[in-house]
C-alpha atoms as a PDB file:
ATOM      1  CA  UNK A   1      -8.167  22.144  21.765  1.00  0.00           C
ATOM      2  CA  UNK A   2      -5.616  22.830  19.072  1.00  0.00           C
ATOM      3  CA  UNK A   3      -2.904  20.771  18.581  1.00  0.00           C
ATOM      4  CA  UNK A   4       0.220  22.022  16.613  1.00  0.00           C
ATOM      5  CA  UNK A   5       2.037  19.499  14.457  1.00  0.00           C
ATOM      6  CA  UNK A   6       5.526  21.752  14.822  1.00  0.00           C
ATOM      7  CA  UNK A   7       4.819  20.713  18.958  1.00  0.00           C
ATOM      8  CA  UNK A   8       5.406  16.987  18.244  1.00  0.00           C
ATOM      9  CA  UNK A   9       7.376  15.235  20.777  1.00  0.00           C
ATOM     10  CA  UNK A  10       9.500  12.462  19.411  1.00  0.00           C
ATOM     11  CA  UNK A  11      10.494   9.330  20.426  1.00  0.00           C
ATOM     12  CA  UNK A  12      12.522   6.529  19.157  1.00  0.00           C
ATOM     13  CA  UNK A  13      11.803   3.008  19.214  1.00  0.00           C
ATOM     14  CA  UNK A  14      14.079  -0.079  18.821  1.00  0.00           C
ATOM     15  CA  UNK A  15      13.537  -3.906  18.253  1.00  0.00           C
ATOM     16  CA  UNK A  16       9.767  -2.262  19.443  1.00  0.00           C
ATOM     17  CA  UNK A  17       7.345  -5.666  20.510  1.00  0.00           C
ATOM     18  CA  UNK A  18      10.118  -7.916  18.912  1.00  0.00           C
ATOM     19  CA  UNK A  19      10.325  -6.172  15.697  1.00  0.00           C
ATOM     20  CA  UNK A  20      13.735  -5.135  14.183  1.00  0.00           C
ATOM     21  CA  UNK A  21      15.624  -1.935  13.482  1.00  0.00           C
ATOM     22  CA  UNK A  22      14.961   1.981  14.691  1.00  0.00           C
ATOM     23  CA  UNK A  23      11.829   3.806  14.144  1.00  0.00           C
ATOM     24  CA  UNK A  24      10.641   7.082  15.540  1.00  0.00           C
ATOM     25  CA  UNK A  25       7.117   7.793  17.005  1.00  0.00           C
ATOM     26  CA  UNK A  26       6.108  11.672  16.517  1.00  0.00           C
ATOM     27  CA  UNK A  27       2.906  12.117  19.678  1.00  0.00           C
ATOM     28  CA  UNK A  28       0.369  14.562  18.700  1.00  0.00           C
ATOM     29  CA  UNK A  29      -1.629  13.466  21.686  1.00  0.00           C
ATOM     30  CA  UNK A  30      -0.548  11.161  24.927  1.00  0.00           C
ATOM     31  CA  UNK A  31      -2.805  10.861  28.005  1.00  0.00           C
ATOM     32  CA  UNK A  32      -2.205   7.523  29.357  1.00  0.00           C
ATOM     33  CA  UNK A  33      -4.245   8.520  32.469  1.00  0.00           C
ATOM     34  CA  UNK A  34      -7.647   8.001  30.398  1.00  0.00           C
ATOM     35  CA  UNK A  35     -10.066   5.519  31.376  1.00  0.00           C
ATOM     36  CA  UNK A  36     -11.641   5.255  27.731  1.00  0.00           C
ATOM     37  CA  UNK A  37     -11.201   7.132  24.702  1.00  0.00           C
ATOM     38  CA  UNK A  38      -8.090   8.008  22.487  1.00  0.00           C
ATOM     39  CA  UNK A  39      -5.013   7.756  24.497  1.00  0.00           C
ATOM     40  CA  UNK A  40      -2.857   8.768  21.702  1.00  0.00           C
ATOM     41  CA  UNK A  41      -2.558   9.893  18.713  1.00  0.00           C
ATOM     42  CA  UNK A  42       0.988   9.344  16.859  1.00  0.00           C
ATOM     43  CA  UNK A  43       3.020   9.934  13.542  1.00  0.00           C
ATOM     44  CA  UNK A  44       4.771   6.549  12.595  1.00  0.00           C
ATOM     45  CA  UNK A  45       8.022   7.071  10.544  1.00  0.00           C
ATOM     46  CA  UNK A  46       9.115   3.086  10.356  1.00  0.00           C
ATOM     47  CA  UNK A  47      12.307   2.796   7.660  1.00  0.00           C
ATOM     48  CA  UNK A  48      12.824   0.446   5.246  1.00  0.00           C
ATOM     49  CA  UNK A  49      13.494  -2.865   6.659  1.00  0.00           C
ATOM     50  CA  UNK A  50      12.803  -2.495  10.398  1.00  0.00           C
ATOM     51  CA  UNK A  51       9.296  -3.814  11.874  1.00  0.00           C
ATOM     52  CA  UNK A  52       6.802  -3.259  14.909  1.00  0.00           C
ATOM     53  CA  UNK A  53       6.214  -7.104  16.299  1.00  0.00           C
ATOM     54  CA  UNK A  54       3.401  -8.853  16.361  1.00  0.00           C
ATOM     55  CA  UNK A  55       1.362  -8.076  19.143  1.00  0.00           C
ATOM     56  CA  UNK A  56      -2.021  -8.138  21.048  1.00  0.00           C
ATOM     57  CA  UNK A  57      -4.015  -5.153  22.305  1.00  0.00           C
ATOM     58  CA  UNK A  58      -5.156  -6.446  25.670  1.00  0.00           C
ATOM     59  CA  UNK A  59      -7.024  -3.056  26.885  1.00  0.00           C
ATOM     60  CA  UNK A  60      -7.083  -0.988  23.949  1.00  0.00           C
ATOM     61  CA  UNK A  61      -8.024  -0.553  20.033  1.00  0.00           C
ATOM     62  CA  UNK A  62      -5.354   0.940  17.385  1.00  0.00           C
ATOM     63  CA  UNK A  63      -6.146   2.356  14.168  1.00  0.00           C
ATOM     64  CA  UNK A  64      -3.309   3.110  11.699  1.00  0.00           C
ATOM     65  CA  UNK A  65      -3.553   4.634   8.416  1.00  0.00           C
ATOM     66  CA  UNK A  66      -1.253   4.732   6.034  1.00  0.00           C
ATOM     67  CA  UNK A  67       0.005   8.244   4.831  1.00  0.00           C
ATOM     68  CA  UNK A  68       3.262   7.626   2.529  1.00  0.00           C
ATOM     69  CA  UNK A  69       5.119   4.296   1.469  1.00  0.00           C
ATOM     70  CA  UNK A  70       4.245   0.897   1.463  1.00  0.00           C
ATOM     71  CA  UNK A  71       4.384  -1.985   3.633  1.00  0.00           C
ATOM     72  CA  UNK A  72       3.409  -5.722   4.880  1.00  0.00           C
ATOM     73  CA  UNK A  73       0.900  -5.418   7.471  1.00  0.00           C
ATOM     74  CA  UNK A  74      -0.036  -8.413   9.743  1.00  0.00           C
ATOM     75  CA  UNK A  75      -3.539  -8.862  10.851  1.00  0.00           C
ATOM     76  CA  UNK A  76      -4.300 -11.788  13.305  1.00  0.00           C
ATOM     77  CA  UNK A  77      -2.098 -13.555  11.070  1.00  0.00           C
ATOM     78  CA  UNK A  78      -3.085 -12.248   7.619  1.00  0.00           C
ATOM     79  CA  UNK A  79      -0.129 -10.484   5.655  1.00  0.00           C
ATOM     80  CA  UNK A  80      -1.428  -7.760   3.209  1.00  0.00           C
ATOM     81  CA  UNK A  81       0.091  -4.997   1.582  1.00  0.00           C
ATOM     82  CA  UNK A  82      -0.930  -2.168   2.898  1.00  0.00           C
ATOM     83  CA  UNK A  83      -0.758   1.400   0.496  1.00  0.00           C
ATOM     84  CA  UNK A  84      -1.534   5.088   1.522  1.00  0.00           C
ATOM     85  CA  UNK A  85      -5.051   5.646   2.089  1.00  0.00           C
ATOM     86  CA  UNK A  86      -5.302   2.071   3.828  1.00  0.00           C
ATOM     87  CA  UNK A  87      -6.742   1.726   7.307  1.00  0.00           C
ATOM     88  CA  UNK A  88      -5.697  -0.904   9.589  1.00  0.00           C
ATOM     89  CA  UNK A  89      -7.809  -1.325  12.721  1.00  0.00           C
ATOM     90  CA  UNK A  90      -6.924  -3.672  15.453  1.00  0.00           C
ATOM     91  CA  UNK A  91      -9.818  -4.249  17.924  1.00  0.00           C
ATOM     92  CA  UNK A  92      -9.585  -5.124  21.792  1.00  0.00           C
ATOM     93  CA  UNK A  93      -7.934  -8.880  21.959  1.00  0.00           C
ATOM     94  CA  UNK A  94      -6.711  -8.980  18.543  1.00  0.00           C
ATOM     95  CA  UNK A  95      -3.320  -8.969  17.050  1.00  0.00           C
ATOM     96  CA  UNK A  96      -1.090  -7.124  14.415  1.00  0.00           C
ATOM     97  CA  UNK A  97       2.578  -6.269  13.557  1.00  0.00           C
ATOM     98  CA  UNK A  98       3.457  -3.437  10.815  1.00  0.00           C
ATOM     99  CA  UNK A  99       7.144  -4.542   8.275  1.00  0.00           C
ATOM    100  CA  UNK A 100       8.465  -2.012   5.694  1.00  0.00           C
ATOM    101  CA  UNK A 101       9.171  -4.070   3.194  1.00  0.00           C
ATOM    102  CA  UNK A 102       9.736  -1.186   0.750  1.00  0.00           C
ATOM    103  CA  UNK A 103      12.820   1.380   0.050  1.00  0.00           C
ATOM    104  CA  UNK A 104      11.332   4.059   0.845  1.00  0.00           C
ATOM    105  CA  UNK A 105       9.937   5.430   4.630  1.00  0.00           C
ATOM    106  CA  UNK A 106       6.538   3.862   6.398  1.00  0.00           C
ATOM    107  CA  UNK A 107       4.408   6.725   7.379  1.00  0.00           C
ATOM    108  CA  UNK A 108       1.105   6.260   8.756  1.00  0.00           C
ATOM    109  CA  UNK A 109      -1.096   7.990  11.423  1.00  0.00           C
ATOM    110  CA  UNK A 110      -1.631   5.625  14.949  1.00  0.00           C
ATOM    111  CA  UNK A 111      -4.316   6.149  17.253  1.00  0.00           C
ATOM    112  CA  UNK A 112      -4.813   3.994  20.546  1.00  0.00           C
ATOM    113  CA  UNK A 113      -8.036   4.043  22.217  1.00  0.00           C
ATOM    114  CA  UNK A 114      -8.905   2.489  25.581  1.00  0.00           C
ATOM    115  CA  UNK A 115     -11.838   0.655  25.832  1.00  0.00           C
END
């Protein structure tokens, strides 16, 4: 299967798990219907100053990483600064939130897998 990045559907988020401000959510891949396996796939665009919440993954994994911009990333409860190149992954159970702290746009790659 080929996927074309000019077929994104986008989406925008707002005050998203308690966070703050707008962000927008580009899906190369959504099939919620899965039992296991990737569920989605997404293109994060989060501006400076607005947040996703901290939040647990109850029935899933995610796995961000970071394509442009900074920010503060929140992992069970550990704030790091995360870079491009960075991986964040957030395991069935745990918890994480994502902040632009920066001036310029948040960009990483999100991928949700049910396990």
């Amino acid at each position: 299967m080929i996927i074309r990045g000019s077929s994104l559907t986008k989406e925008k988020k707002v005050d998203f798990k308690g966070g703050k401000g707008e962000f927008t959510i580009g899906y190369l891949f959504k099939d919620e219907s899965r039992e296991s396996g990737t569920t989605k796939i997404m293109v994060v665009e989060l501006p400076p100053e607005s947040s996703i919440g901290y939040h647990q993954h109850v029935d899933d994994e995610e796995i961000y990483y970071i394509l442009s911009g900074k920010g503060l990333a929140n992992d069970n409860g550990s704030i790091t600064e995360i870079r491009p190149g960075d991986v964040m992954i957030t395991r069935k159970g745990e918890y994480h939130g994502m902040e632009n702290h920066s001036k310029e746009t948040l960009v990483f790659l999100a991928i949700i897998n049910k396990v």
